[in-house]
Protein backbone atom coordinates (compact mmCIF):
# COMPACT_ATOMS: atom_id res chain seq x y z
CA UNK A 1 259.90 98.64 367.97
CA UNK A 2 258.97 97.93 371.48
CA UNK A 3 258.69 93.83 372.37
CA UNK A 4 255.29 92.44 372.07
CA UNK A 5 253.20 91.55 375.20
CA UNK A 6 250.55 89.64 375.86
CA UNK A 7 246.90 91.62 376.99
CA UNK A 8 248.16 94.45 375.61
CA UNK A 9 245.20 97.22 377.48
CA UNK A 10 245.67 100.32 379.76
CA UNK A 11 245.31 99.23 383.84
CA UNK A 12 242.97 101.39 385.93
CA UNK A 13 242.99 101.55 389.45
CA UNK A 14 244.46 98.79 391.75
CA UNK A 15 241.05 97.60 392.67
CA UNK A 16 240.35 97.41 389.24
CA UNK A 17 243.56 95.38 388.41
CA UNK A 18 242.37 92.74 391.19
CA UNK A 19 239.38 92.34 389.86
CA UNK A 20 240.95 91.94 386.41
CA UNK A 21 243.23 89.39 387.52
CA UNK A 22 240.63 87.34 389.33
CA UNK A 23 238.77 87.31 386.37
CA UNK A 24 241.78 86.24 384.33
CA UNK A 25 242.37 83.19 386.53
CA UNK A 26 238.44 81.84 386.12
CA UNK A 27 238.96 82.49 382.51
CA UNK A 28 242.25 80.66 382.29
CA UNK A 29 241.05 77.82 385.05
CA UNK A 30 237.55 77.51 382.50
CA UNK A 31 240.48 77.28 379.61
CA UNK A 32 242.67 74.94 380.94
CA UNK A 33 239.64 72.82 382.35
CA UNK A 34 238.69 72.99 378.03
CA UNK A 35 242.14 72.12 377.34
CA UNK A 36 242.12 69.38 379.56
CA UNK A 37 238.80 67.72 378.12
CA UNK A 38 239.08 67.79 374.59
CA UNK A 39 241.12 69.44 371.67
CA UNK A 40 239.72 73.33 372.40
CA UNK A 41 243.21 74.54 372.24
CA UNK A 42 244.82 72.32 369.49
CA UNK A 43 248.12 72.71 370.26
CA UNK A 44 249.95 75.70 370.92
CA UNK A 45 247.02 77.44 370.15
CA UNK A 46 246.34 80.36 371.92
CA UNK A 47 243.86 83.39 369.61
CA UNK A 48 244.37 86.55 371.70
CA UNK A 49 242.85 88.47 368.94
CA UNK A 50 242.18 92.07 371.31
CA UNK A 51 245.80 91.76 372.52
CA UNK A 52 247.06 91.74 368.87
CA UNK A 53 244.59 94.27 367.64
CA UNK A 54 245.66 96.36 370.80
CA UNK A 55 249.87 96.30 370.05
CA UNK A 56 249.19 96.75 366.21
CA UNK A 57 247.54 100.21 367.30
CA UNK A 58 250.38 100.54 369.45
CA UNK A 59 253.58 100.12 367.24
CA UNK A 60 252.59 99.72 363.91
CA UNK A 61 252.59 103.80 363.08
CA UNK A 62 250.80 105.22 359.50
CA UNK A 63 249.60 101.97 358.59
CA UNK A 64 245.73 101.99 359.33
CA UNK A 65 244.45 100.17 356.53
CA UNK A 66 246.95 97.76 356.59
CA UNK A 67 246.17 96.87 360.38
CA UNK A 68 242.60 96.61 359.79
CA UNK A 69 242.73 94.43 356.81
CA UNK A 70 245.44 91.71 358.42
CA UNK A 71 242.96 91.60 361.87
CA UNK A 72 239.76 91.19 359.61
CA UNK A 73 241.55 88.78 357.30
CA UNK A 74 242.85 86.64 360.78
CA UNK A 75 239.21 87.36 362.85
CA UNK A 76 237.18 85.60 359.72
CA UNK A 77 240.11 82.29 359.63
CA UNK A 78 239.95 81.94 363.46
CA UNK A 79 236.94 82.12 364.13
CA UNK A 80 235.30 80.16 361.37
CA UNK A 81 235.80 76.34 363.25
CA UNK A 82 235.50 74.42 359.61
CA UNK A 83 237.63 76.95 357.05
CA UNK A 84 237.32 76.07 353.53
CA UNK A 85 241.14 76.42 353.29
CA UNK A 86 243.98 77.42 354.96
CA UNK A 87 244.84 81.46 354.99
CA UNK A 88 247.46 82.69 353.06
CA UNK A 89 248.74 85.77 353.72
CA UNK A 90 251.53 87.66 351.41
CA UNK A 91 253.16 90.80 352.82
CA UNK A 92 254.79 93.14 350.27
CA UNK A 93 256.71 95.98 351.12
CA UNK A 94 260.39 97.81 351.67
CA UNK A 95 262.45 97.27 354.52
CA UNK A 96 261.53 98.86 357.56
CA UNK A 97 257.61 99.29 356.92
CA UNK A 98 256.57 96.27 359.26
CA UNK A 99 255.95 93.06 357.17
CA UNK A 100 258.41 90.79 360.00
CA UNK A 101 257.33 92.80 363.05
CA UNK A 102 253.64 91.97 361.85
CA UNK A 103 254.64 88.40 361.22
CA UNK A 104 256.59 88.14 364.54
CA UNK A 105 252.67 89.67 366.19
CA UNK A 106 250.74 86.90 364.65
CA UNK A 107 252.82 84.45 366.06
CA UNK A 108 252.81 86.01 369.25
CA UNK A 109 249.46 86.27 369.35
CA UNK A 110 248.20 83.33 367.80
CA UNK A 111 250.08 80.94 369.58
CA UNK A 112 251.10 80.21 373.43
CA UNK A 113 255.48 80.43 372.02
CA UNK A 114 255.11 82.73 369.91
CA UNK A 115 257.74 82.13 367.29
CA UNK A 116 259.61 79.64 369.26
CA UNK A 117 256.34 77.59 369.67
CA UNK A 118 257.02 74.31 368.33
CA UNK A 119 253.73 74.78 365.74
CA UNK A 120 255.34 77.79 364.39
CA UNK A 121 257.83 77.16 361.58
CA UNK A 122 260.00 80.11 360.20
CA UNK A 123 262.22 79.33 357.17
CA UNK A 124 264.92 81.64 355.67
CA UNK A 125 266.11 81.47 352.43
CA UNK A 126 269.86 81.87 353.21
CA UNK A 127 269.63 79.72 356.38
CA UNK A 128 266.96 77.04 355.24
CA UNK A 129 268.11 77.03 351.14
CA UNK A 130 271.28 78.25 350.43
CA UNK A 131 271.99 76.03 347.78
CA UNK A 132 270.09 76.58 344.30
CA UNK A 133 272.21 72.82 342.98
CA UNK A 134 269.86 71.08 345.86
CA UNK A 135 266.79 72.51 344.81
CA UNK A 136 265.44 68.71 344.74
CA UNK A 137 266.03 67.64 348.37
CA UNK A 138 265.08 70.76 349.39
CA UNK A 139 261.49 69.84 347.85
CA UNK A 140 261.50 67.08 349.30
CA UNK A 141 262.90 67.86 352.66
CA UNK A 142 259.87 71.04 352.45
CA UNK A 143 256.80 68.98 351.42
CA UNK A 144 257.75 66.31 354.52
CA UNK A 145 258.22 69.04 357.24
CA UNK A 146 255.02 70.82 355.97
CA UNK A 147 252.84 67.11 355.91
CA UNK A 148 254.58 65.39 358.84
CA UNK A 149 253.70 68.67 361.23
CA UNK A 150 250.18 69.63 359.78
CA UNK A 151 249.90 65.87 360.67
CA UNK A 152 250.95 66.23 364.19
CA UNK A 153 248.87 69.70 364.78
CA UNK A 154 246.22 71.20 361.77
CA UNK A 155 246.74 74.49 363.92
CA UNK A 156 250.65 75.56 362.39
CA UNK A 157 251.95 78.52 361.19
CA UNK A 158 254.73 78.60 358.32
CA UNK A 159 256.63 81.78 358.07
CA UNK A 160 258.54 82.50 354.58
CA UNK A 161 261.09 85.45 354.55
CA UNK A 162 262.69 87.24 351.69
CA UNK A 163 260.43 85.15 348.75
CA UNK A 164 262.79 86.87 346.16
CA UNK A 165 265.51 85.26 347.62
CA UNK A 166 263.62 81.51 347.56
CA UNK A 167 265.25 79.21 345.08
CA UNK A 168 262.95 79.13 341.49
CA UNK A 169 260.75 76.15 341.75
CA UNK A 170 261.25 75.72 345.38
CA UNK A 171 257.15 76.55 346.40
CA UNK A 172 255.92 74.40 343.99
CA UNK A 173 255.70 71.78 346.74
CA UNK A 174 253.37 73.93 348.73
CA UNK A 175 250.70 74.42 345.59
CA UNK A 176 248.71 71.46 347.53
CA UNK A 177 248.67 72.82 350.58
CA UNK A 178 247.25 75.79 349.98
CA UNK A 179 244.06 74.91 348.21
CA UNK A 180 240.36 74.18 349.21
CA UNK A 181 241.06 70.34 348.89
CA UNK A 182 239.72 68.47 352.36
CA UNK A 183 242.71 66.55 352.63
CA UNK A 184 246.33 66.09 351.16
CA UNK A 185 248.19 63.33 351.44
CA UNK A 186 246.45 62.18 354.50
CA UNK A 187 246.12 65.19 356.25
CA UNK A 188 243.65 67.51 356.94
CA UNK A 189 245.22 71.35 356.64
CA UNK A 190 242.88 73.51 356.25
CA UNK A 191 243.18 75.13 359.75
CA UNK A 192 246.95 75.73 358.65
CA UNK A 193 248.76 79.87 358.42
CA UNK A 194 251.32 80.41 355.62
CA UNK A 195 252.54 83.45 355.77
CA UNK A 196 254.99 84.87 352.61
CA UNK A 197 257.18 87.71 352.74
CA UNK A 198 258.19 89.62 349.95
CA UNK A 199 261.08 92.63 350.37
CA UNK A 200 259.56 95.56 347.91
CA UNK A 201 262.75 95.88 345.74
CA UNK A 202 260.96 93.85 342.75
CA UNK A 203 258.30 96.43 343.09
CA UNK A 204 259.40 99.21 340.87
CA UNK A 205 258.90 102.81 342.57
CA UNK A 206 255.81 104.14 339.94
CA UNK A 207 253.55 100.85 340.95
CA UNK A 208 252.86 102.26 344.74
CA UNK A 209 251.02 104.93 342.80
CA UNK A 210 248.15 101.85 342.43
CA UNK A 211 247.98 102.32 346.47
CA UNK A 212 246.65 104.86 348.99
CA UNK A 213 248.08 102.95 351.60
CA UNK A 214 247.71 99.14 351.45
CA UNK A 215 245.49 97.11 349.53
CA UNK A 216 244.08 93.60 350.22
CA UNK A 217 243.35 91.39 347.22
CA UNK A 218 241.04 89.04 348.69
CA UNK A 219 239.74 85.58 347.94
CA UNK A 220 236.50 86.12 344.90
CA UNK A 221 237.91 89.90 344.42
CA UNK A 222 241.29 89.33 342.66
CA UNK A 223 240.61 88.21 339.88
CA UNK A 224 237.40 90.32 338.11
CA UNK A 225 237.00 93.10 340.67
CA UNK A 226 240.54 94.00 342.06
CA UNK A 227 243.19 92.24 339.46
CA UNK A 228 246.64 92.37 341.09
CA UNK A 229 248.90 95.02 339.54
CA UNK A 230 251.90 94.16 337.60
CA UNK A 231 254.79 93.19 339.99
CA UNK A 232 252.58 91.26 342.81
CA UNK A 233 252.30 87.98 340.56
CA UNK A 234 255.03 86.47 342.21
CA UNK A 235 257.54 83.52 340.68
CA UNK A 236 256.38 80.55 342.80
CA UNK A 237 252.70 78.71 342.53
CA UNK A 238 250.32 80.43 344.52
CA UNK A 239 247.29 81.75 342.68
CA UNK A 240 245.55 84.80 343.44
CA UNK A 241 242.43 83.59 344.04
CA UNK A 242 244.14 81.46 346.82
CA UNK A 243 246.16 84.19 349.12
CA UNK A 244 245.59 87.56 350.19
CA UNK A 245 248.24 90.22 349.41
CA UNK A 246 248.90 92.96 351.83
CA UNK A 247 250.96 95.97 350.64
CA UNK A 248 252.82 97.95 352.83
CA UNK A 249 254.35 100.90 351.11
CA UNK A 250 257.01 103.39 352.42
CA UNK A 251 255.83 106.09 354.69
């Protein structure tokens, strides 16, 4: 898939681009001025919500409902400034349907680095824990890089890849983090992005006939109204009623 780019939008005319580009620098002089007098960016962080909306049109082919659902889930968390809790975002699917190039988007266009911004944290089960024997000082190790950098910036994003890969027991240091609690140990995380990614091989073939094309268990709807089929209740600590899963079945 083509690389991501910021302002993702047809140009017009050259005059048209000028004027664009003047407007750009006010709006990124008013910015910086913001930036400069108080915490209006926090951080790295950088919403370009049209640009991502924009490239998901772009590059992410056959999967309407699943683009709609991740930019209304992401437009309600960004621009609410006091969220209840941090969002939690779980992204089923096989390989090759989009779950890391969507990832990779947020990140772009949530904050100014994109993945190699320093509030964006991406951890891999073969790089990060290859080691099932140290499950403990991986726990620990976990729950201090999550605390000390939600400490540092509230506005982070934590990226897990391949969850079926993750040692058993391993998330269980997150379960705190991911609740409606005003503070944990400390710190106040509730402005915080975890992000879980979940390869669709423990999703046996018959259970995508539960989907059109995506479905979105959302926070008060899993449980009663939309219980998660059997295969999305994954083996680490995070409740329904606490994340939203996004399917992406094969096209």
């Amino acid at each position: 898939m083509a690389a991501a780019t910021r302002g993702c939008r047809p140009w017009g005319s050259f005059l048209g681009l000028l004027g664009l580009v003047s407007a750009a620098a006010a709006a990124w002089d008013l910015a910086s001025l913001r930036c400069n007098l108080g915490a209006f960016c926090e951080c790295d962080f950088r919403p370009d919500l049209p640009g991502l909306e924009c490239d998901l049109a772009q590059h992410l082919a056959g999967q309407h409902l699943a683009k709609a659902l991740v930019v209304k889930a992401l437009k309600a968390f960004v621009r609410d400034p006091t969220p209840t809790k941090p969002l939690v975002l779980s992204l089923h699917g096989w390989t090759g349907t989009g779950k890391s190039y969507v990832s990779s988007l947020l990140a772009h266009y949530l904050f100014q680095g994109g993945l190699r911004s320093p509030r964006v944290h991406h951890f891999s089960p073969v790089l990060h824990f290859p080691h099932p024997s140290h499950i403990e000082r991986y726990k620990k190790d976990l729950k201090s890089w999550v605390q000390g950098n939600l400490t540092a910036c509230g506005r982070s994003l934590f990226l897990f890849d391949e969850m079926d890969k993750m040692p058993p027991g391993l998330m269980e240091v997150l379960r705190p983090f991911l609740g409606s609690s005003w503070v944990v140990y400390g710190t106040n995380y509730r402005k915080a992005i975890f992000i879980f990614i979940r390869w669709g091989a423990a999703l046996q073939g018959a259970q995508w006939g539960h989907f059109s094309e995506v479905q979105l268990y959302s926070l008060g709807l899993c449980s009663q109204q939309n219980p998660i089929p059997h295969g999305l209740s994954w083996a680490f600590p995070v409740p329904p009623t606490l994340r939203d899963d996004i399917v992406i079945p094969p096209g």
